[in-house]
Every structure is written in structure tokens, then in C-alpha cells.
C-alpha atoms as a PDB file:
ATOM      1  CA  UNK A   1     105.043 135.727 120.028  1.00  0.00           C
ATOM      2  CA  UNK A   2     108.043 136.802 117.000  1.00  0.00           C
ATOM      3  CA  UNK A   3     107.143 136.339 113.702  1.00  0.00           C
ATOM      4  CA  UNK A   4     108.778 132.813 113.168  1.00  0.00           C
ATOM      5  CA  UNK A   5     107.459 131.365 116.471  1.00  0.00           C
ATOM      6  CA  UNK A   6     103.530 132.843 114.994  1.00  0.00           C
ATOM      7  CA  UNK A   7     104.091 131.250 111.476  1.00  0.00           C
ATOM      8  CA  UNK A   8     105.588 128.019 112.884  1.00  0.00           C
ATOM      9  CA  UNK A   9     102.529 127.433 115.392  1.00  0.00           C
ATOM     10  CA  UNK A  10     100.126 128.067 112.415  1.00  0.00           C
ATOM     11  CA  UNK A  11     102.101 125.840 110.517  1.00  0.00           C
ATOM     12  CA  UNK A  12     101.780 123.158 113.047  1.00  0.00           C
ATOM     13  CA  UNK A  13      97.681 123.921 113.247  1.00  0.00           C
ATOM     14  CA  UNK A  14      96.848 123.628 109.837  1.00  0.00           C
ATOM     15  CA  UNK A  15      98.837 120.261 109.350  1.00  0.00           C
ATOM     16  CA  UNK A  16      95.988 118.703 111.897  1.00  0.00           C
ATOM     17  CA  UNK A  17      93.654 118.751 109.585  1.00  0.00           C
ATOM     18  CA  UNK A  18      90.127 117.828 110.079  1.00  0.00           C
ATOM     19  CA  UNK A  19      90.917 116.943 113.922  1.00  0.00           C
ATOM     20  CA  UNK A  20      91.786 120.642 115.003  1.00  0.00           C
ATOM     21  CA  UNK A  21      88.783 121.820 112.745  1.00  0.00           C
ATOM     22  CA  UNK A  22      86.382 119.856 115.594  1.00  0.00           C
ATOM     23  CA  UNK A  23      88.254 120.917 118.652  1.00  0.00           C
ATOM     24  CA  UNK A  24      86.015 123.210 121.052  1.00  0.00           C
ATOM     25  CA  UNK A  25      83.040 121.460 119.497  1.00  0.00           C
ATOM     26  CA  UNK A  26      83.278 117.943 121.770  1.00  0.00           C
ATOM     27  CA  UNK A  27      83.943 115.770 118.539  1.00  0.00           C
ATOM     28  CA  UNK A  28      87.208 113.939 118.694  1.00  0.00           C
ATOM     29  CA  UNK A  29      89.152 111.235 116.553  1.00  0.00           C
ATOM     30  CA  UNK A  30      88.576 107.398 117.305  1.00  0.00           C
ATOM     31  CA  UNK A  31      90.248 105.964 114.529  1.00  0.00           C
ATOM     32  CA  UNK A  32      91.993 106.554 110.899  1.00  0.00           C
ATOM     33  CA  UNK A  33      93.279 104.422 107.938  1.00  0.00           C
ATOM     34  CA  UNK A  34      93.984 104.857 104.361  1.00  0.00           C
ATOM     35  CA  UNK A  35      91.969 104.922 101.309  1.00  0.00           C
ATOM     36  CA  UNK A  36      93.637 103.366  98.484  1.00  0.00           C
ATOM     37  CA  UNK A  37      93.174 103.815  94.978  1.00  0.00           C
ATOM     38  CA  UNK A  38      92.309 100.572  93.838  1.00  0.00           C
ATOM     39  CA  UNK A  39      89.466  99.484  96.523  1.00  0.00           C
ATOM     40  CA  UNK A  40      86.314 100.785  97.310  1.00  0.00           C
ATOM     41  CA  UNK A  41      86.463  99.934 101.007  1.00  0.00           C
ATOM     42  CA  UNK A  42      88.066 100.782 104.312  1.00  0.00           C
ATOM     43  CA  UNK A  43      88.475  98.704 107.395  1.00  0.00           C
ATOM     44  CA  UNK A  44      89.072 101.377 110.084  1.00  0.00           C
ATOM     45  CA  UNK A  45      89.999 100.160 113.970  1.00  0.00           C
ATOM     46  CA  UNK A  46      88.058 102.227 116.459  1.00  0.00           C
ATOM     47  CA  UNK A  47      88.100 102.768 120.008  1.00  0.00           C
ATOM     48  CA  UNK A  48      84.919 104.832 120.912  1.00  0.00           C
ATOM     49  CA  UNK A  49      82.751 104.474 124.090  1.00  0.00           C
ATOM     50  CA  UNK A  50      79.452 104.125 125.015  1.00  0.00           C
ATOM     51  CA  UNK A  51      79.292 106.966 126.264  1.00  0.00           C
ATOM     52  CA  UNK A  52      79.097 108.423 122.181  1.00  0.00           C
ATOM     53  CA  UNK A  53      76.258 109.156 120.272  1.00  0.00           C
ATOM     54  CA  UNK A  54      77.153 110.142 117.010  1.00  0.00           C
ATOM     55  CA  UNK A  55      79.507 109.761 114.643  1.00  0.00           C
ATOM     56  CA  UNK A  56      81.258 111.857 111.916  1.00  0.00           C
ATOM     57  CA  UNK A  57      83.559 110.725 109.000  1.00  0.00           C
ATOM     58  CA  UNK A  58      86.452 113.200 107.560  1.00  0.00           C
ATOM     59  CA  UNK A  59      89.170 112.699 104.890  1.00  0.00           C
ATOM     60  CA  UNK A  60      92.494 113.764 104.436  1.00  0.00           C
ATOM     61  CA  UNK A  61      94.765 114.145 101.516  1.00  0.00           C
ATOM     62  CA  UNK A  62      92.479 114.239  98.709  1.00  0.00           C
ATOM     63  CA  UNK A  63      88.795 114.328  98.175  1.00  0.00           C
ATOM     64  CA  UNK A  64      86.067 111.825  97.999  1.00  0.00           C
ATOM     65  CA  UNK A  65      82.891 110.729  97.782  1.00  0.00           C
ATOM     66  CA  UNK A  66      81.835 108.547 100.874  1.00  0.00           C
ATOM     67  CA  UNK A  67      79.156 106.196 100.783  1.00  0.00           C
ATOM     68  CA  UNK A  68      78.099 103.709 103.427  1.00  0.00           C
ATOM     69  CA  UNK A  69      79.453 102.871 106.306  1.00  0.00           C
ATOM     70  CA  UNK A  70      79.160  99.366 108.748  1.00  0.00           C
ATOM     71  CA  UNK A  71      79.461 100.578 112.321  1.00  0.00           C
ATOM     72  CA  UNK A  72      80.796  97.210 114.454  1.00  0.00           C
ATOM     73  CA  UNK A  73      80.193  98.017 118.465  1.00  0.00           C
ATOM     74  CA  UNK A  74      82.223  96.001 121.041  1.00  0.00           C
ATOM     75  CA  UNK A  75      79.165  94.603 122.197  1.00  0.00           C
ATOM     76  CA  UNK A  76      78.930  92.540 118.965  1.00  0.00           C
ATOM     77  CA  UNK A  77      76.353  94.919 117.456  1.00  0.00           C
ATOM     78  CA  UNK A  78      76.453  96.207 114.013  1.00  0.00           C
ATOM     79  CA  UNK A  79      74.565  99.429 112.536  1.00  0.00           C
ATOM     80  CA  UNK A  80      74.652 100.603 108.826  1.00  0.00           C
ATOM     81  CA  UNK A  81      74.863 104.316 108.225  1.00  0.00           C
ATOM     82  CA  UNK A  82      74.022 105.908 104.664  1.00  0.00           C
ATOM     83  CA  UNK A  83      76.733 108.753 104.992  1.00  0.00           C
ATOM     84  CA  UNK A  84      76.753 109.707 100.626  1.00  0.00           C
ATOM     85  CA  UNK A  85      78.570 112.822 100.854  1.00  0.00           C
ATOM     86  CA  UNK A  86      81.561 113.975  98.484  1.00  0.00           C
ATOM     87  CA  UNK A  87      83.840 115.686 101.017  1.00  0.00           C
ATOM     88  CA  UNK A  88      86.914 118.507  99.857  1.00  0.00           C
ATOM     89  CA  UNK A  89      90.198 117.430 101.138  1.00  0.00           C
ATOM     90  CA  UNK A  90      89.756 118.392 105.046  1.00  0.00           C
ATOM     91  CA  UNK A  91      86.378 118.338 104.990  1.00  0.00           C
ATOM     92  CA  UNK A  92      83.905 116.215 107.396  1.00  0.00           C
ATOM     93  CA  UNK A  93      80.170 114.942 107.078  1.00  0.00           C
ATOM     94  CA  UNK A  94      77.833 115.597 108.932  1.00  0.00           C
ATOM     95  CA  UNK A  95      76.889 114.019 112.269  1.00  0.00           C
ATOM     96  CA  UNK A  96      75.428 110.322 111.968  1.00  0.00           C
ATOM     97  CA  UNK A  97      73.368 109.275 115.176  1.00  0.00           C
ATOM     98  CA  UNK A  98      74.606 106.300 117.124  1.00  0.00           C
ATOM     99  CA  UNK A  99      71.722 103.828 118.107  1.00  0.00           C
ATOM    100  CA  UNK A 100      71.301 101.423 120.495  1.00  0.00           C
ATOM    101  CA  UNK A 101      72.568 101.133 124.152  1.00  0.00           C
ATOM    102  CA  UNK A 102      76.047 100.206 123.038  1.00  0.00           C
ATOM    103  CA  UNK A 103      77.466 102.586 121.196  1.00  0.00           C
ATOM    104  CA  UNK A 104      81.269 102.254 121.580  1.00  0.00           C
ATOM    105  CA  UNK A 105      82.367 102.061 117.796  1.00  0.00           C
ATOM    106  CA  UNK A 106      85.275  99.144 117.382  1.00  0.00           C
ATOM    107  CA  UNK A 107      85.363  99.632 113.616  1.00  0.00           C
ATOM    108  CA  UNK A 108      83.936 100.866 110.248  1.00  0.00           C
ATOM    109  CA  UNK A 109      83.744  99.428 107.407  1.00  0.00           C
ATOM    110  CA  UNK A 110      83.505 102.792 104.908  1.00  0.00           C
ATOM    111  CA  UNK A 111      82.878 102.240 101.012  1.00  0.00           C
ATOM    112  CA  UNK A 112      83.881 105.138  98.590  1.00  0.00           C
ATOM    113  CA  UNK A 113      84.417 106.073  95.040  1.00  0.00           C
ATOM    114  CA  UNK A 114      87.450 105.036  94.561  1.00  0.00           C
ATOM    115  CA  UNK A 115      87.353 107.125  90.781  1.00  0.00           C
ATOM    116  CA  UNK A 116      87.337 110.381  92.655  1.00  0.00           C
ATOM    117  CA  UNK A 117      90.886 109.625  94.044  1.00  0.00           C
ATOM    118  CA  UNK A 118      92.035 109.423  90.426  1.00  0.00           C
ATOM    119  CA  UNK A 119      95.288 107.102  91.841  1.00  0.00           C
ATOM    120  CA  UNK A 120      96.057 109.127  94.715  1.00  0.00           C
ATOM    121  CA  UNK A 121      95.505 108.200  98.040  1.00  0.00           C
ATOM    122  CA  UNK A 122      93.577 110.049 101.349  1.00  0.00           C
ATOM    123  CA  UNK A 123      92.975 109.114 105.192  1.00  0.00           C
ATOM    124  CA  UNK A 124      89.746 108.662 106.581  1.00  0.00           C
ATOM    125  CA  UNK A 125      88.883 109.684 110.146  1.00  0.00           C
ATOM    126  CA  UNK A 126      86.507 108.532 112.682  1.00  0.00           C
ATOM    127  CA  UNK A 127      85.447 111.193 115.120  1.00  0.00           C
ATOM    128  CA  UNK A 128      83.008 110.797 117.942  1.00  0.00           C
ATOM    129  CA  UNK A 129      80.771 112.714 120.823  1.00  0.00           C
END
């Protein structure tokens, strides 16, 4: 691979963010939405299966401090998760179990300090096994 062709493709890798960071490792991305600055929650669509059993949060475009999260399953199922981890822009927590027999995530409700963004704004990402 030329020079160009080598920095473009690294280019391209490092704009995937935390997604690429979890490839190889079985964990990949159910959902995503954006964190604004002036709430403290996130309503993030999922589609996970049961076949899942944990979960793993990851932000993008600035850091912040994540706190709970409301895991909704689409068996009608709900199960709170104390994540309360400040994560570096591209960094993920760690792995939350999944309980219960259905485990296919349909959304997250995700609360965060919404000081740390200091009027920015970030993604955060859903990512399963």
C-alpha cells in the first residue's frame, strides 16, 4: 500500500471511534444518539437481541461523566444499571451484565453530567455481546 492509500485508510480507522476500538472483541454497536448540553438525559433506540448479555456504553465527541442508565427490553422488561464512570472522548465503560431471559435492549435511557460538556455536545453508543 503507497503512502497516501496507508494514511487515508488510517484516516478512515480512527474516525470510527469507539466502534473499531471493540472490533475482534465480539462487542458491537446497537444504538447511538446525542448528548446535549442542556439535559441530563438520553433516550437512545436500540436493537439488541436476546441472544446479548452485557452491555457497554461509549461516547464520542467530548467527554463525560455517565451515570445511570434504564435498560427497556422488547419483552416489556426494564433493568436499571449504575454505570458512574467519567469516560475521555472515545472511551467506553466497562461491561454491564444483562439479566433476565430477555435481554434484547430496545432502548436506554442514560443520565449524565451535563456540566462536563461545558456547551458542547458528544454521542453516546450502545454496544452489545
Amino acid at each position: 500500500m503507497n503512502m497516501s492509500k496507508r494514511t487515508l485508510a488510517i484516516a478512515c480507522l480512527a474516525a470510527t471511534g469507539p466502534a473499531l476500538a471493540q472490533s475482534g472483541t465480539g462487542w458491537y454497536g446497537i444504538g447511538q444518539g446525542p448528548a446535549a448540553p442542556d439535559a441530563a438525559t438520553i433516550t437512545i433506540a436500540a436493537h439488541g437481541e436476546s441472544r446479548n448479555h452485557e452491555i457497554m456504553f461509549c461516547v464520542d465527541g467530548h467527554a463525560m461523566r455517565l451515570g445511570d442508565a434504564t435498560l427497556h427490553f422488547q419483552g416489556g422488561g426494564t433493568q436499571s444499571i449504575h454505570i458512574a464512570e467519567r469516560l475521555a472522548d472515545g472511551g467506553c465503560s466497562r461491561g454491564k451484565s444483562l439479566s433476565g431471559r430477555d435481554r434484547a435492549v430496545e432502548s436506554a435511557d442514560v443520565t449524565y453530567d451535563q456540566a462536563i460538556l461545558a456547551g458542547g455536545t458528544a454521542r453516546v453508543q450502545l454496544f452489545v455481546r
